[in-house]
N, C-alpha and C. Protein backbone atom coordinates (compact mmCIF):
# COMPACT_ATOMS: atom_id res chain seq x y z
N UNK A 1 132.66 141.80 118.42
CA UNK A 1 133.03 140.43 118.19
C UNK A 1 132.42 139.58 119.29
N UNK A 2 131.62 138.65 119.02
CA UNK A 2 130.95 137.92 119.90
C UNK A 2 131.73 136.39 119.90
N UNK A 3 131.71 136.03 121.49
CA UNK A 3 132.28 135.18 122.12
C UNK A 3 131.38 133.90 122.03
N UNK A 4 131.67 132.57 122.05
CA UNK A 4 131.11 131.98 122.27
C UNK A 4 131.39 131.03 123.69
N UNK A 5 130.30 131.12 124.67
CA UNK A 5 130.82 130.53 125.85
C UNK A 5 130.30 129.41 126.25
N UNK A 6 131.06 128.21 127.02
CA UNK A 6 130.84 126.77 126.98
C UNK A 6 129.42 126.73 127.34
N UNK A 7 128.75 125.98 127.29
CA UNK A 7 127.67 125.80 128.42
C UNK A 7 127.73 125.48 129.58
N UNK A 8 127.50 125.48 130.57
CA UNK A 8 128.20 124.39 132.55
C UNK A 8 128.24 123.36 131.86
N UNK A 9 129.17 122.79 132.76
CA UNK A 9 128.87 121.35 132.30
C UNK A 9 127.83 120.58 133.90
N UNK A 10 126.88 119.51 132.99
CA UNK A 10 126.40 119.01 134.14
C UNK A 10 126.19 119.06 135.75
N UNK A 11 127.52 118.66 136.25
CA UNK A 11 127.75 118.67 137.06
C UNK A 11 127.78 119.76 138.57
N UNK A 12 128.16 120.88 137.33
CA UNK A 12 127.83 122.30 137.97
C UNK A 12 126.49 122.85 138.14
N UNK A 13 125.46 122.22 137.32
CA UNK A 13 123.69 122.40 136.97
C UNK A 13 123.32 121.67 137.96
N UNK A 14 123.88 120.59 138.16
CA UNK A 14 123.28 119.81 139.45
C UNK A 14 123.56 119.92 141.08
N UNK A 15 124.44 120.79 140.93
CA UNK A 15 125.47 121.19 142.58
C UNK A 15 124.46 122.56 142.90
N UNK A 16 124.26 123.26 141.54
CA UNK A 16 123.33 124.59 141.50
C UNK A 16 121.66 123.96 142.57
N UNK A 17 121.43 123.00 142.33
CA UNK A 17 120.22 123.01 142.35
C UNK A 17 120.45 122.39 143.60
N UNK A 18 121.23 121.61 143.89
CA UNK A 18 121.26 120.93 145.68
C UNK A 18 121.29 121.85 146.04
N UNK A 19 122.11 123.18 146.28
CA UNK A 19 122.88 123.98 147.00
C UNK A 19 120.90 124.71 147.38
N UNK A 20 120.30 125.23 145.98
CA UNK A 20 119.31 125.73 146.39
C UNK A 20 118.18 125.39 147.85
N UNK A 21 117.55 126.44 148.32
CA UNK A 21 116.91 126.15 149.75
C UNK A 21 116.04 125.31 149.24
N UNK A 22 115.24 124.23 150.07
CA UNK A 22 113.81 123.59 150.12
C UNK A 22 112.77 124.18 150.06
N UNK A 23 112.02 123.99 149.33
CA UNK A 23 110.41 125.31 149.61
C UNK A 23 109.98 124.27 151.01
N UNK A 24 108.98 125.42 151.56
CA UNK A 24 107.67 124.48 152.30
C UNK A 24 107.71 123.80 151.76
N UNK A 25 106.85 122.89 150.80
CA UNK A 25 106.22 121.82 150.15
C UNK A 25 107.90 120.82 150.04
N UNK A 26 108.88 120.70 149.52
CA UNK A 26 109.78 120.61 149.41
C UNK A 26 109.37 118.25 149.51
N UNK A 27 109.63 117.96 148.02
CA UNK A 27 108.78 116.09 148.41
C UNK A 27 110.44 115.54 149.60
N UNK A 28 111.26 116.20 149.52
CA UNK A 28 112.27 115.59 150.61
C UNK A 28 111.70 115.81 151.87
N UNK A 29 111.19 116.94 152.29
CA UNK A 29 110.51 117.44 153.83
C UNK A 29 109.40 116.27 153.76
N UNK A 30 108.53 116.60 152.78
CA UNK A 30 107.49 115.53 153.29
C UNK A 30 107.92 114.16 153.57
N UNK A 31 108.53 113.08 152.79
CA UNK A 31 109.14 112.06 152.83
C UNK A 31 109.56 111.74 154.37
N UNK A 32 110.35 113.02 154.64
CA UNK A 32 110.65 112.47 155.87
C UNK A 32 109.98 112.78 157.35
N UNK A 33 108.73 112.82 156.69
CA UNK A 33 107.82 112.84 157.85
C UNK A 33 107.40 111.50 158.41
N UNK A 34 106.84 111.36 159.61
CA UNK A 34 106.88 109.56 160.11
C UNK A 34 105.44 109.89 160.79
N UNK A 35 104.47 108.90 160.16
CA UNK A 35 102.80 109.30 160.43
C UNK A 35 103.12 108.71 162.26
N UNK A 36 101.70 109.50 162.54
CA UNK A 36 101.78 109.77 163.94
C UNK A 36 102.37 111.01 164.83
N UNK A 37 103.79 111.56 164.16
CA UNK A 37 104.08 112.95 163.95
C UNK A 37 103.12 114.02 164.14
N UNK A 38 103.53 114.73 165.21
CA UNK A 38 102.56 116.24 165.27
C UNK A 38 103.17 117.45 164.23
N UNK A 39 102.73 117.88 163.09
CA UNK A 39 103.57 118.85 162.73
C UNK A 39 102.77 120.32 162.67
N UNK A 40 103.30 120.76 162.33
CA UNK A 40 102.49 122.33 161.96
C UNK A 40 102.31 122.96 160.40
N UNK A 41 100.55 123.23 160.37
CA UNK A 41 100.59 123.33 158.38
C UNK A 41 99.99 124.81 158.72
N UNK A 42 99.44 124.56 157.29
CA UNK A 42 98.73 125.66 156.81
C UNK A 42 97.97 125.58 155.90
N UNK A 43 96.51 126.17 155.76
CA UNK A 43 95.91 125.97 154.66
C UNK A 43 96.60 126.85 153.19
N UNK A 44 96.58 126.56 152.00
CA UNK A 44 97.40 127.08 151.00
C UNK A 44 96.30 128.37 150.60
N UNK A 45 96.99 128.76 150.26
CA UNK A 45 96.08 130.49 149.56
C UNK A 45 94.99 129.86 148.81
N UNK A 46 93.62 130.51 149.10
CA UNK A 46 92.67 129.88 148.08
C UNK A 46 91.86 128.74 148.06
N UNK A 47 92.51 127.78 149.20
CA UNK A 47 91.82 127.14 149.68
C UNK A 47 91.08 126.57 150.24
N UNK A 48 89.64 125.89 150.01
CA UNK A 48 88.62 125.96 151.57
C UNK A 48 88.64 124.28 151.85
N UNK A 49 89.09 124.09 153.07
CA UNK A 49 89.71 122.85 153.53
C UNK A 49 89.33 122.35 154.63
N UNK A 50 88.47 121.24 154.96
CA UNK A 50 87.98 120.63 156.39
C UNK A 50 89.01 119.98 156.96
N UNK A 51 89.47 120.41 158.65
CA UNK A 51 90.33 120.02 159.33
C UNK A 51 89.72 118.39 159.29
N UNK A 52 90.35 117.46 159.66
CA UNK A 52 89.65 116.11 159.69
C UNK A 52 89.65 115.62 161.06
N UNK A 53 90.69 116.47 161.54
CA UNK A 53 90.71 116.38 163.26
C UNK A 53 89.71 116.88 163.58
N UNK A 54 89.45 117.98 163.76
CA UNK A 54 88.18 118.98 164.41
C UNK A 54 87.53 118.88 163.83
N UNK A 55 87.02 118.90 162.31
CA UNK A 55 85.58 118.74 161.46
C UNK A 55 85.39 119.98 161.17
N UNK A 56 86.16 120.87 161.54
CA UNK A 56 86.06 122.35 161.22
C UNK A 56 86.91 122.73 159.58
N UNK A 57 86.80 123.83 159.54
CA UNK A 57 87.59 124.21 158.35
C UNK A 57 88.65 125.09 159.04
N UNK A 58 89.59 124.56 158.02
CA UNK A 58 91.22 125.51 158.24
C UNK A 58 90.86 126.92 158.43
N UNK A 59 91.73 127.36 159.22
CA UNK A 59 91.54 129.29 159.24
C UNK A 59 92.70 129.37 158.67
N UNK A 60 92.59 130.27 157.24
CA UNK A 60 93.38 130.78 156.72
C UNK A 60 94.56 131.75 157.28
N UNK A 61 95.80 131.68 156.82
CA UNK A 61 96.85 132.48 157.47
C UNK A 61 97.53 132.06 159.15
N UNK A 62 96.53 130.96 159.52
CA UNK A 62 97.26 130.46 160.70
C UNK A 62 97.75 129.18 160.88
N UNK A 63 98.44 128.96 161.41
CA UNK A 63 99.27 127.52 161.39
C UNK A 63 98.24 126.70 162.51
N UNK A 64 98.21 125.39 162.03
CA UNK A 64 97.34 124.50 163.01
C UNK A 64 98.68 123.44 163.01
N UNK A 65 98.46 122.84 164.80
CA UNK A 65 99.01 121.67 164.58
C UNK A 65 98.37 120.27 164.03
N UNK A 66 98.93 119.22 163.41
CA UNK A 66 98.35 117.98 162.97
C UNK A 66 99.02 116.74 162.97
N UNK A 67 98.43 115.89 163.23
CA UNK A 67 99.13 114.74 163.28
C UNK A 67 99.52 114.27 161.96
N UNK A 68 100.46 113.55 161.25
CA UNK A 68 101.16 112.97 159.94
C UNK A 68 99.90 111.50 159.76
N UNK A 69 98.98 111.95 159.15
CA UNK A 69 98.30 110.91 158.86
C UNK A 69 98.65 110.55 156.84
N UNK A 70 98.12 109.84 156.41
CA UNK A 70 97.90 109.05 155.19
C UNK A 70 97.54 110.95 154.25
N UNK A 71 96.10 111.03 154.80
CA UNK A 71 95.44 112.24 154.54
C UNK A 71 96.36 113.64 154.57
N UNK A 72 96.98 113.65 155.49
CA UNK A 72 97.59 115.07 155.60
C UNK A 72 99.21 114.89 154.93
N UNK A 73 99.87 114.14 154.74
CA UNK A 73 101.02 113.66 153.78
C UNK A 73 100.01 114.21 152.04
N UNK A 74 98.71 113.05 151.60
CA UNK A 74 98.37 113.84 150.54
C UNK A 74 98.37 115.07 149.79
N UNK A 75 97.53 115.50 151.20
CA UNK A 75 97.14 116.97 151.25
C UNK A 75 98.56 117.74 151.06
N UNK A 76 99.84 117.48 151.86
CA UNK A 76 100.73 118.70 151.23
C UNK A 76 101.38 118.09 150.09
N UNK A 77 101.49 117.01 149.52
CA UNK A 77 101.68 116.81 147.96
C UNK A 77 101.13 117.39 147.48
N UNK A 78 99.25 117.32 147.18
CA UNK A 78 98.89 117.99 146.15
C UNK A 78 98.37 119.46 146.49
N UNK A 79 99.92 119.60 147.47
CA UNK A 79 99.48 121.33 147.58
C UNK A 79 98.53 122.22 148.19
N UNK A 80 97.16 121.61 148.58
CA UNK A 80 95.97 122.37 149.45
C UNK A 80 96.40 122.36 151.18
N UNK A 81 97.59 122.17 151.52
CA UNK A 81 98.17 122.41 152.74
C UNK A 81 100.05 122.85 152.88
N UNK A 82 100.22 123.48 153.63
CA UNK A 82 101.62 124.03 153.50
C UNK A 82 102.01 123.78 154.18
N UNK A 83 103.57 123.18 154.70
CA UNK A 83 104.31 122.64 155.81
C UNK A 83 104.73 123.94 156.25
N UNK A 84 104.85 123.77 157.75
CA UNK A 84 105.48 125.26 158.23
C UNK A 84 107.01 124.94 158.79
């Protein structure tokens, strides 16, 4: 005999999802970054990426520090850099 069970209601779907952790990327972390800020990234898997500070390219798997410019806010929106 099969049961039929409520669905959550709302409220409980939405407490679920606050409660959940922030990823890296997370648009609340970025947001509250304030340009001029030194932070620490990462280039994202797969990616080949010119530091704009140094003129060099990111070394993969290591964290660089960077200042919160216009550019580096982009960059971890659309993902080709990872907040650490």
């Amino acid at each position: 005999m099969a049961t039929n069970k409520p669905a959550p209601a709302p409220a409980a779907a939405e407490s679920a999802l606050v409660a959940a952790p922030a990823g890296p990327n997370d648009p609340a972390r970025i947001d509250a970054l304030r340009l001029g800020e030194v932070v620490q990234v990462q280039v994202a898997a797969g990616q080949l990426l010119r530091n704009n500070e140094t003129g060099t390219l990111f070394p993969h798997g290591a964290p660089v520090a960077q200042t919160v410019t216009v550019t580096l806010l982009r960059r971890l929106r659309d993902g080709d850099l990872v907040l650490l």
